[in-house]
N, C-alpha and C. Protein backbone atom coordinates (compact mmCIF):
# COMPACT_ATOMS: atom_id res chain seq x y z
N UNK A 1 12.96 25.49 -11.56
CA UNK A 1 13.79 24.52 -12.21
C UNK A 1 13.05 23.20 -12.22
N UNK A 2 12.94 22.70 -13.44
CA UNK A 2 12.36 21.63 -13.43
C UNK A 2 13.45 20.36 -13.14
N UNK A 3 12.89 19.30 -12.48
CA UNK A 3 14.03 18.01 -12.48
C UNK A 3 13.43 16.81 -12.49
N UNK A 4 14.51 15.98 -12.97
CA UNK A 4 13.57 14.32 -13.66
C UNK A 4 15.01 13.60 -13.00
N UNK A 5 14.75 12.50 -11.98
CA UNK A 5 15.61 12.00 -11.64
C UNK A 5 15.20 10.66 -11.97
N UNK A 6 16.09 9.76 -12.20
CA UNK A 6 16.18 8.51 -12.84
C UNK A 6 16.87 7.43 -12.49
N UNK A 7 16.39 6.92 -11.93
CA UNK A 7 16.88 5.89 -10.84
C UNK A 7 16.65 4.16 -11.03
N UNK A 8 17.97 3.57 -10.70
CA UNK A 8 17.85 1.72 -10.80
C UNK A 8 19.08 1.23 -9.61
N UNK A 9 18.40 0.19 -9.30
CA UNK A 9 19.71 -0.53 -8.40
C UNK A 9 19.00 -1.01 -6.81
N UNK A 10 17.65 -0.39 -7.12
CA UNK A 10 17.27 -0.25 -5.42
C UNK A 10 15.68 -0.88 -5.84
N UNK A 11 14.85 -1.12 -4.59
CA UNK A 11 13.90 -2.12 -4.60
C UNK A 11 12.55 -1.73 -5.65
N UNK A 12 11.87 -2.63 -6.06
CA UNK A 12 10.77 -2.00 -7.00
C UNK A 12 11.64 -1.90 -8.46
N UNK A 13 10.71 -1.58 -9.37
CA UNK A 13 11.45 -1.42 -10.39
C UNK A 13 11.73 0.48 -11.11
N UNK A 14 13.03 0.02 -11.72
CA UNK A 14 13.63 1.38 -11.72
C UNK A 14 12.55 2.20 -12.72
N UNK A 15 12.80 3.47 -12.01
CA UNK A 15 11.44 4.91 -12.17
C UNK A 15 12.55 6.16 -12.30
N UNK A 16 11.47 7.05 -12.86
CA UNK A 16 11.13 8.32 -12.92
C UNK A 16 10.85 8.88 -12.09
N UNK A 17 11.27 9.54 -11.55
CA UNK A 17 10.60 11.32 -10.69
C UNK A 17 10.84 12.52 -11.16
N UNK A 18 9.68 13.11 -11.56
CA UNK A 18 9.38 14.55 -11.44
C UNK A 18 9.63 15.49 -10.26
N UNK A 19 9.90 16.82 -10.26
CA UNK A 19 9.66 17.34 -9.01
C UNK A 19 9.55 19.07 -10.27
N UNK A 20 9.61 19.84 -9.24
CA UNK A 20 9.73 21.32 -9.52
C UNK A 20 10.66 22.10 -7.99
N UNK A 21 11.63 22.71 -8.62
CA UNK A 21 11.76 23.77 -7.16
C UNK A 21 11.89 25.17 -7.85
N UNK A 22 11.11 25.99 -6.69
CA UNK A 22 10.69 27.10 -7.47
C UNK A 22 12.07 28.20 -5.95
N UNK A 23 13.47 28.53 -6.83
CA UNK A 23 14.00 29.35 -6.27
C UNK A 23 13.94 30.69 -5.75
N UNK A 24 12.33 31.14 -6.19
CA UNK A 24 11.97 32.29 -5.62
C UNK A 24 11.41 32.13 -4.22
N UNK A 25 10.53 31.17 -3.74
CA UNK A 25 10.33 30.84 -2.53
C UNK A 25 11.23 29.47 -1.65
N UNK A 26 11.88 29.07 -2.84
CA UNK A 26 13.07 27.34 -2.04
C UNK A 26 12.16 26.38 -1.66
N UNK A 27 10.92 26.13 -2.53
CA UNK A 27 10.50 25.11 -1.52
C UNK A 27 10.40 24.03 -3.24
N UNK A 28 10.35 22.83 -2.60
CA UNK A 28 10.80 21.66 -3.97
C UNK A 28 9.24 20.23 -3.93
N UNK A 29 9.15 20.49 -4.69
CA UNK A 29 7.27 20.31 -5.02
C UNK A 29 7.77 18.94 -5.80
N UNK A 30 7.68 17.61 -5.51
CA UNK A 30 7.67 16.32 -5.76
C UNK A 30 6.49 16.14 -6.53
N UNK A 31 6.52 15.74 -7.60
CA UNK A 31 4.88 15.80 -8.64
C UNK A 31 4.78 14.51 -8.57
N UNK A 32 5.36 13.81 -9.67
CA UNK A 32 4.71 11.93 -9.78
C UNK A 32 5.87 11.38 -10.00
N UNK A 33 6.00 9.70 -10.03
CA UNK A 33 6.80 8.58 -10.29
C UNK A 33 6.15 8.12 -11.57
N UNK A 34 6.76 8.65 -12.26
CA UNK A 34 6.61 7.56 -13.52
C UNK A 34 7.33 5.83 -14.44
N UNK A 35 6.72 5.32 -15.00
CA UNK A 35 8.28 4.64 -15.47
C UNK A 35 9.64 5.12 -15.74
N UNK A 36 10.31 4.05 -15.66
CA UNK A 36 11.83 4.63 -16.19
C UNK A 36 12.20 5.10 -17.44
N UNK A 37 12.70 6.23 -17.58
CA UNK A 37 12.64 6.73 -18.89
C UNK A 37 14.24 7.25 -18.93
N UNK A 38 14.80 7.33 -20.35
CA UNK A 38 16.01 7.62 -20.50
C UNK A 38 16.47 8.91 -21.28
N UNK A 39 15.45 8.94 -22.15
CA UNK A 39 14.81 10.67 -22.65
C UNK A 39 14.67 11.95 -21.67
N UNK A 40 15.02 12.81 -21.90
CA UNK A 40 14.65 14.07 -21.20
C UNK A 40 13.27 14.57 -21.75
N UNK A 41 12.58 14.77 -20.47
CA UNK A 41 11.41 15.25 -21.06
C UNK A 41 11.39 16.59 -20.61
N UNK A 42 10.41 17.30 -21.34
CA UNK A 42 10.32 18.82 -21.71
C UNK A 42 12.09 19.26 -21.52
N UNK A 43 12.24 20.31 -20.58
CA UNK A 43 13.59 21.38 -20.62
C UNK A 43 14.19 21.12 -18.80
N UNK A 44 14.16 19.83 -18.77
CA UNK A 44 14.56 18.86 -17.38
C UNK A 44 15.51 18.97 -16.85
N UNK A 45 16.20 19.11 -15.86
CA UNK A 45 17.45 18.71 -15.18
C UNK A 45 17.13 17.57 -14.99
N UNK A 46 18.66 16.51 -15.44
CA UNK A 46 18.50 14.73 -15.09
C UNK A 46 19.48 14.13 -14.33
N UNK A 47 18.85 13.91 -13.04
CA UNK A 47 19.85 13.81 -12.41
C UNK A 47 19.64 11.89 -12.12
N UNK A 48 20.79 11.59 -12.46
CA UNK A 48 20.46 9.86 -12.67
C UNK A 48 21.60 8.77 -12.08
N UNK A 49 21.31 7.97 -11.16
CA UNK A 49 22.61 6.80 -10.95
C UNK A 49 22.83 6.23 -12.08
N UNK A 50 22.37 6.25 -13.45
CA UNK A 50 22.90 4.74 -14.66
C UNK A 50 23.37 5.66 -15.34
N UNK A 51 24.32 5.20 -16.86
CA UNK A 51 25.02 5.85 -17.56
C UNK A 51 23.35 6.65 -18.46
N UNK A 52 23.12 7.16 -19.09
CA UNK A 52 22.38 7.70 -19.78
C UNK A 52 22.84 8.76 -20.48
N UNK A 53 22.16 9.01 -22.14
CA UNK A 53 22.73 9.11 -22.81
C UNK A 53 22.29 11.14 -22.63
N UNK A 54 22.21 11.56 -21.62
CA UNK A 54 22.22 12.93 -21.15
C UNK A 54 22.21 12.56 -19.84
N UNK A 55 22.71 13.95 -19.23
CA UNK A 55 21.66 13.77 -17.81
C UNK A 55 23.15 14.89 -17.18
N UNK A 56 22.82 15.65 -16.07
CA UNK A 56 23.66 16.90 -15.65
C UNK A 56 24.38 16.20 -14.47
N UNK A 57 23.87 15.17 -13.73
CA UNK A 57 24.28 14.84 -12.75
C UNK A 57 24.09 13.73 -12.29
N UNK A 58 25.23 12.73 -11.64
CA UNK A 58 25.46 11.70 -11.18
C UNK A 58 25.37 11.32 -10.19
N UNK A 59 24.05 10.95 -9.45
CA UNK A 59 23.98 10.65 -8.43
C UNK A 59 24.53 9.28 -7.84
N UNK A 60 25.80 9.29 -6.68
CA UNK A 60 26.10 7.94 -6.47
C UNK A 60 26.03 8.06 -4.98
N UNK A 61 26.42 6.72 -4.23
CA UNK A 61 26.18 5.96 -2.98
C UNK A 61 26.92 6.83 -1.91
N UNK A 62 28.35 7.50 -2.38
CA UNK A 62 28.98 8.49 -1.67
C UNK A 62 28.43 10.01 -1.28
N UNK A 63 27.24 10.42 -2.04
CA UNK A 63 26.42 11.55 -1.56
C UNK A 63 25.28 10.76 -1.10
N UNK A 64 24.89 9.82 -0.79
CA UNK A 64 23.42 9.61 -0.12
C UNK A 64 23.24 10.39 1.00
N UNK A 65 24.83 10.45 2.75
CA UNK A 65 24.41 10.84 3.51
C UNK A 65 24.06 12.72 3.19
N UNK A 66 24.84 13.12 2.46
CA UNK A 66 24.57 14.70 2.01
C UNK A 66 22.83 14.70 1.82
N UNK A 67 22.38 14.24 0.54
CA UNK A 67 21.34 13.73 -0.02
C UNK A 67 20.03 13.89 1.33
N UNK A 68 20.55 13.01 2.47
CA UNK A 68 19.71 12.30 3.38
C UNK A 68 19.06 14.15 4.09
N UNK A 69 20.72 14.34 4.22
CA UNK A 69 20.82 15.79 5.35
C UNK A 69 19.97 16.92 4.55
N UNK A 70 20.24 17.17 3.35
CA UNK A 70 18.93 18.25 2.35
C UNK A 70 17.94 17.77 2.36
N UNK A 71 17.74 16.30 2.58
CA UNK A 71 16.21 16.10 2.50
C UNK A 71 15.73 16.34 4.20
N UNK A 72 16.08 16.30 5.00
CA UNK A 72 15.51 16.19 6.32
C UNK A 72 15.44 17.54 6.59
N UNK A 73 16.35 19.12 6.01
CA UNK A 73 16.64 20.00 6.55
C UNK A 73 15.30 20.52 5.38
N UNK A 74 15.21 20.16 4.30
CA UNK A 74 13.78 20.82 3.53
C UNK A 74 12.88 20.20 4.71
N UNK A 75 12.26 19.10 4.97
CA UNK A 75 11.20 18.89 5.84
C UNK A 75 11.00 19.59 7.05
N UNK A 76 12.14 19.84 7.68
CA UNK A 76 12.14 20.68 8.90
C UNK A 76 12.10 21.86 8.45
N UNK A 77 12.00 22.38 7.56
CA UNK A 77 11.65 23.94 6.85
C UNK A 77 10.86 24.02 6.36
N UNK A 78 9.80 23.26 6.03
CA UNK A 78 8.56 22.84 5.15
C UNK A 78 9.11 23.76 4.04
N UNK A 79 9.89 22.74 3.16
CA UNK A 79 10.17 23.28 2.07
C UNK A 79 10.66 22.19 0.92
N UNK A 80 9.64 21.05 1.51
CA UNK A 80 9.34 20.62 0.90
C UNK A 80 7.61 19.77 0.08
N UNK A 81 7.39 19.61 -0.35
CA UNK A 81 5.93 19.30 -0.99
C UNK A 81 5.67 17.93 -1.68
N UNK A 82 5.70 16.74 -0.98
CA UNK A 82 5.81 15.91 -2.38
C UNK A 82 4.36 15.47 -2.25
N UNK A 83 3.75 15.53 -3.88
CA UNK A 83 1.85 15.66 -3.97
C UNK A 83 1.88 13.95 -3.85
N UNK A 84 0.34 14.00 -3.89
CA UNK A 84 -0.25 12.43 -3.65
C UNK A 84 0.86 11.22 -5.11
N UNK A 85 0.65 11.94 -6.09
CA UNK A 85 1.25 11.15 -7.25
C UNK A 85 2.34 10.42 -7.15
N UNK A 86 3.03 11.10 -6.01
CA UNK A 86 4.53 10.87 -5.53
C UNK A 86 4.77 10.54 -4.47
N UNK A 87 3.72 10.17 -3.53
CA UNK A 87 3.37 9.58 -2.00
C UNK A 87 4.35 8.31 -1.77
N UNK A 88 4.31 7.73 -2.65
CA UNK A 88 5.24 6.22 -2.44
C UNK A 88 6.53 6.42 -2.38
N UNK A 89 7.30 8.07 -3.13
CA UNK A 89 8.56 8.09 -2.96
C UNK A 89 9.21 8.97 -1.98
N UNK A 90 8.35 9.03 -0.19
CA UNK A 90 9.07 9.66 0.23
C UNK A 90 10.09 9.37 1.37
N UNK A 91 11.44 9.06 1.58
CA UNK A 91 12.02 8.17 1.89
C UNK A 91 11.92 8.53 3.38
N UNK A 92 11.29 9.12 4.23
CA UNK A 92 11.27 9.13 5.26
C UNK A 92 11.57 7.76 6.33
N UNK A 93 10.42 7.28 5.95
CA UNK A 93 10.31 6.38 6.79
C UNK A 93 11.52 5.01 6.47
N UNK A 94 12.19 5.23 5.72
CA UNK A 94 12.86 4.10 5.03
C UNK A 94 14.70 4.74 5.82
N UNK A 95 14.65 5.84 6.56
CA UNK A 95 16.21 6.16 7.06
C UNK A 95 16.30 6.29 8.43
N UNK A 96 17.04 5.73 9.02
CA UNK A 96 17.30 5.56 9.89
C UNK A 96 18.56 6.60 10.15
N UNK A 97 18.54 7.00 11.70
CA UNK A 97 19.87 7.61 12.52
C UNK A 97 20.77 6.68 12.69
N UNK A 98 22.10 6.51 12.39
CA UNK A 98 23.22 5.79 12.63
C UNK A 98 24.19 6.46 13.14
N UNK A 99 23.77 7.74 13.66
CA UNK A 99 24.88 8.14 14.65
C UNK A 99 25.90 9.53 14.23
N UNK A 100 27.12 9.72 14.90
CA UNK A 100 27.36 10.95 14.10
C UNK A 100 28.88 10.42 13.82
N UNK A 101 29.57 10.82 12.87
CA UNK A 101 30.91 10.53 12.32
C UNK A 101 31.94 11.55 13.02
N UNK A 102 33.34 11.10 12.70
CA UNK A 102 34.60 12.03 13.00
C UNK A 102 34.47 13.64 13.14
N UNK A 103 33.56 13.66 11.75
CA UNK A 103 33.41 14.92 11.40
C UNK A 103 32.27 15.83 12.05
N UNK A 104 31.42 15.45 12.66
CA UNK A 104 30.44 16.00 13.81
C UNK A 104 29.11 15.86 12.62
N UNK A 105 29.41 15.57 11.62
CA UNK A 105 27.70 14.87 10.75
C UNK A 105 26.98 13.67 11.14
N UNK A 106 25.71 14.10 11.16
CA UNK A 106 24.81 12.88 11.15
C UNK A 106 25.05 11.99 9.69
N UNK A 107 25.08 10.91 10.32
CA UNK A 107 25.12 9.33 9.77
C UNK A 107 23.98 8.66 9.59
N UNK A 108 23.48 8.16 8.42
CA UNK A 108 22.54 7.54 8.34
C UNK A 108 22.86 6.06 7.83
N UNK A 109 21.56 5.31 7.88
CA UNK A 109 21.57 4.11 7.46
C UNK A 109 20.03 3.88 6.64
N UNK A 110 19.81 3.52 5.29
CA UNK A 110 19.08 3.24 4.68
C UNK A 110 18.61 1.72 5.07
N UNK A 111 17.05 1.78 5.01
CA UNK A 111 16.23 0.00 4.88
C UNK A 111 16.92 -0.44 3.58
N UNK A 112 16.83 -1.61 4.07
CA UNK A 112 16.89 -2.10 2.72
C UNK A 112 15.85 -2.76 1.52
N UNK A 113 14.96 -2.06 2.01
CA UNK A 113 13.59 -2.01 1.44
C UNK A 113 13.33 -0.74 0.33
N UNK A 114 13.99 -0.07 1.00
CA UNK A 114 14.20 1.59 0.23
C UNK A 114 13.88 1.33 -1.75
N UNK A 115 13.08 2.08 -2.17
CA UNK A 115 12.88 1.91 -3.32
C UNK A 115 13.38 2.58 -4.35
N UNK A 116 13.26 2.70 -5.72
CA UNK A 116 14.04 3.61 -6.69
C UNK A 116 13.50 5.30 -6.01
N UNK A 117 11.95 4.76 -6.22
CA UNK A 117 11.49 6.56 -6.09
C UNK A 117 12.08 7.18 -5.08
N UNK A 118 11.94 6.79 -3.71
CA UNK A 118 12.60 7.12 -2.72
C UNK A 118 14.26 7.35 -2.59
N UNK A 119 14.80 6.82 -3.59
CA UNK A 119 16.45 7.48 -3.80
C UNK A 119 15.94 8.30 -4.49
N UNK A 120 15.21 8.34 -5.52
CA UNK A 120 14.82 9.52 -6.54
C UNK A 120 15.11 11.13 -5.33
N UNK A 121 14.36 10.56 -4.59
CA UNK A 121 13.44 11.96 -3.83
C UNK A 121 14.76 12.76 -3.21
N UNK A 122 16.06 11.45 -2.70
CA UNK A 122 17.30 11.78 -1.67
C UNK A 122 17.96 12.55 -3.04
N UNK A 123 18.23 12.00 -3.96
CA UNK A 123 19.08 12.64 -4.97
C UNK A 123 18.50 14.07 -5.99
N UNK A 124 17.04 14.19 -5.58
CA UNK A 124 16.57 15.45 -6.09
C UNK A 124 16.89 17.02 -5.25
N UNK A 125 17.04 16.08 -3.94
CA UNK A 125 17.17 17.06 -2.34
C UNK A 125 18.49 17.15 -2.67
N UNK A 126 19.69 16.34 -2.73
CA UNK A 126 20.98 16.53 -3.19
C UNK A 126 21.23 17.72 -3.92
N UNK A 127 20.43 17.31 -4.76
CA UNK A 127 20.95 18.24 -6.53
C UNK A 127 20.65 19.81 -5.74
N UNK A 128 19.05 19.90 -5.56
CA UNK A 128 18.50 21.19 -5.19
C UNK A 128 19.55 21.80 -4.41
N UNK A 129 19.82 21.07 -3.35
CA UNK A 129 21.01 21.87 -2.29
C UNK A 129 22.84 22.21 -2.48
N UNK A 130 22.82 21.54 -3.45
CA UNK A 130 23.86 21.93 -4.51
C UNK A 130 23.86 23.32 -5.75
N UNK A 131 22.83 23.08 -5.90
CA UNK A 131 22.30 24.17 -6.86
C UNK A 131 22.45 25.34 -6.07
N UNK A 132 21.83 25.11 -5.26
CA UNK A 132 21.54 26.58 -4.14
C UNK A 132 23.15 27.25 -3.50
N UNK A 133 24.15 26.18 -3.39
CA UNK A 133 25.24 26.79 -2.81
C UNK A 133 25.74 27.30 -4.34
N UNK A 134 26.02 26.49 -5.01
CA UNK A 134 26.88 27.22 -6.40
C UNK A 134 26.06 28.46 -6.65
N UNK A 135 24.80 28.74 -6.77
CA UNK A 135 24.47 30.29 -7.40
C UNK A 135 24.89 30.72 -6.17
N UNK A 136 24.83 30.81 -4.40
CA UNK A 136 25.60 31.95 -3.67
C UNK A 136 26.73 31.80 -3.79
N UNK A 137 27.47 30.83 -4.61
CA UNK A 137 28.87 31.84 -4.39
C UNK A 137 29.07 32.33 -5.69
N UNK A 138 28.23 31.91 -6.81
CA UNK A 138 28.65 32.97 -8.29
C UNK A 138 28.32 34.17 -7.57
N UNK A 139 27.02 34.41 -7.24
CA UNK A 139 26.51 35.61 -6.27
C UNK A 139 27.53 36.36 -5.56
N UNK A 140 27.97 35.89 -4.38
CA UNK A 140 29.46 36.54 -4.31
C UNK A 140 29.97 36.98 -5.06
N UNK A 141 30.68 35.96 -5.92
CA UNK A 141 31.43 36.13 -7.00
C UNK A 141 31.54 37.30 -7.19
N UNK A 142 30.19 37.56 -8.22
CA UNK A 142 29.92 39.03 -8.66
C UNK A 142 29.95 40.38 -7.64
N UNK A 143 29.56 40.21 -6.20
CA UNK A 143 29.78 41.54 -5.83
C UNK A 143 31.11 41.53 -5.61
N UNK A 144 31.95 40.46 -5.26
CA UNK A 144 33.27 40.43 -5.30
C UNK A 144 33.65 41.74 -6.56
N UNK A 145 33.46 41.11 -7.47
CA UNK A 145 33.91 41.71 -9.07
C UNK A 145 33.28 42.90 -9.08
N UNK A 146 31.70 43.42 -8.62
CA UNK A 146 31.62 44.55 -8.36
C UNK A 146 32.53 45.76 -7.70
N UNK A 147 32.91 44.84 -6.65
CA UNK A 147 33.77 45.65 -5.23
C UNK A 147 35.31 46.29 -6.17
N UNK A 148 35.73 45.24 -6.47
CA UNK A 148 36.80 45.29 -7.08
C UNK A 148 36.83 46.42 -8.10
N UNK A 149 36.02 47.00 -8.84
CA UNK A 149 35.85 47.78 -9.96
C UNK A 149 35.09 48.79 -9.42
N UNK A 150 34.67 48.86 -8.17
CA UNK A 150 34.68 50.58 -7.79
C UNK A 150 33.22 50.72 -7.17
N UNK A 151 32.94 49.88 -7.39
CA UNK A 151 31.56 49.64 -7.19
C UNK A 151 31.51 50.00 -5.09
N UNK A 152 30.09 50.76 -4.83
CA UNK A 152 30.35 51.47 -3.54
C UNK A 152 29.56 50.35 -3.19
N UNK A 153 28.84 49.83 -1.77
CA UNK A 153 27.76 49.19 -1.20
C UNK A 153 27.83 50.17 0.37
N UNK A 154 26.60 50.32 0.52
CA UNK A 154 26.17 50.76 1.84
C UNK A 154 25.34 49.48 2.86
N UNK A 155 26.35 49.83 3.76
CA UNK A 155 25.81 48.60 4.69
C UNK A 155 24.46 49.27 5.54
């Protein structure tokens, strides 16, 4: 799946990111930062904080800590890749631990130095880990609908 995330509001001026995640192995390959562009290029998923005149998904301020948690859980899985082109957008060093909430999740706190690319990178990790739960439960889904219609499975 290709993805172009598109990002403004945060330090530096607003950019482009490329990435690739290849769902046969799960690991999500960060290519380059380009300028900001509002076009879809090639056959893209666009996942973008500004209104734009396409784009599949809305990345806002209320998924960052989600965002934060797919990006830290790809790194601790090395499953993630971001190449030299894209070196400047990896928000590591820019998040901080703020502790854990009501709900037993880690809490973060962003620099405020944090740049477009580097939300780019949180909201590409977002999308990817979103993606990944909706196809297992169509997945379900279907053996559900298998089961249901007679369909045998051997455990």
């Amino acid at each position: 799946m290709k993805i172009q995330a598109t990002i403004s509001g945060y330090a530096n001026k607003p950019c482009t990111v490329y990435a690739y995640f290849d769902k046969a192995s799960g690991v999500l390959v960060v290519s380059k930062e380009v300028d900001f562009r509002v076009d879809r290029f090639s056959d893209c998923v666009i996942i973008s904080n500004t209104e734009l005149p396409e784009r599949e998904s809305f990345f806002t301020p209320d998924r960052f800590n989600d965002g934060i948690n797919s990006f830290f859980q790809m790194v601790s899985e090395d499953k993630i890749d971001i190449q030299d082109a894209a070196s400047r957008c990896n928000p590591k060093n820019q998040i901080e631990s703020d502790g854990i909430n009501e709900m037993g999740k880690r809490v973060f706190r962003l620099s405020t130095e944090i740049t477009n690319g580097q939300i780019a990178v949180i909201a590409i990790a977002w999308y990817v880990s979103q993606a990944q739960t909706i196809e297992k439960v169509l997945n379900f889904q279907d053996r559900l609908l298998e089961l249901s219609t007679g369909s045998i499975y051997s455990i």
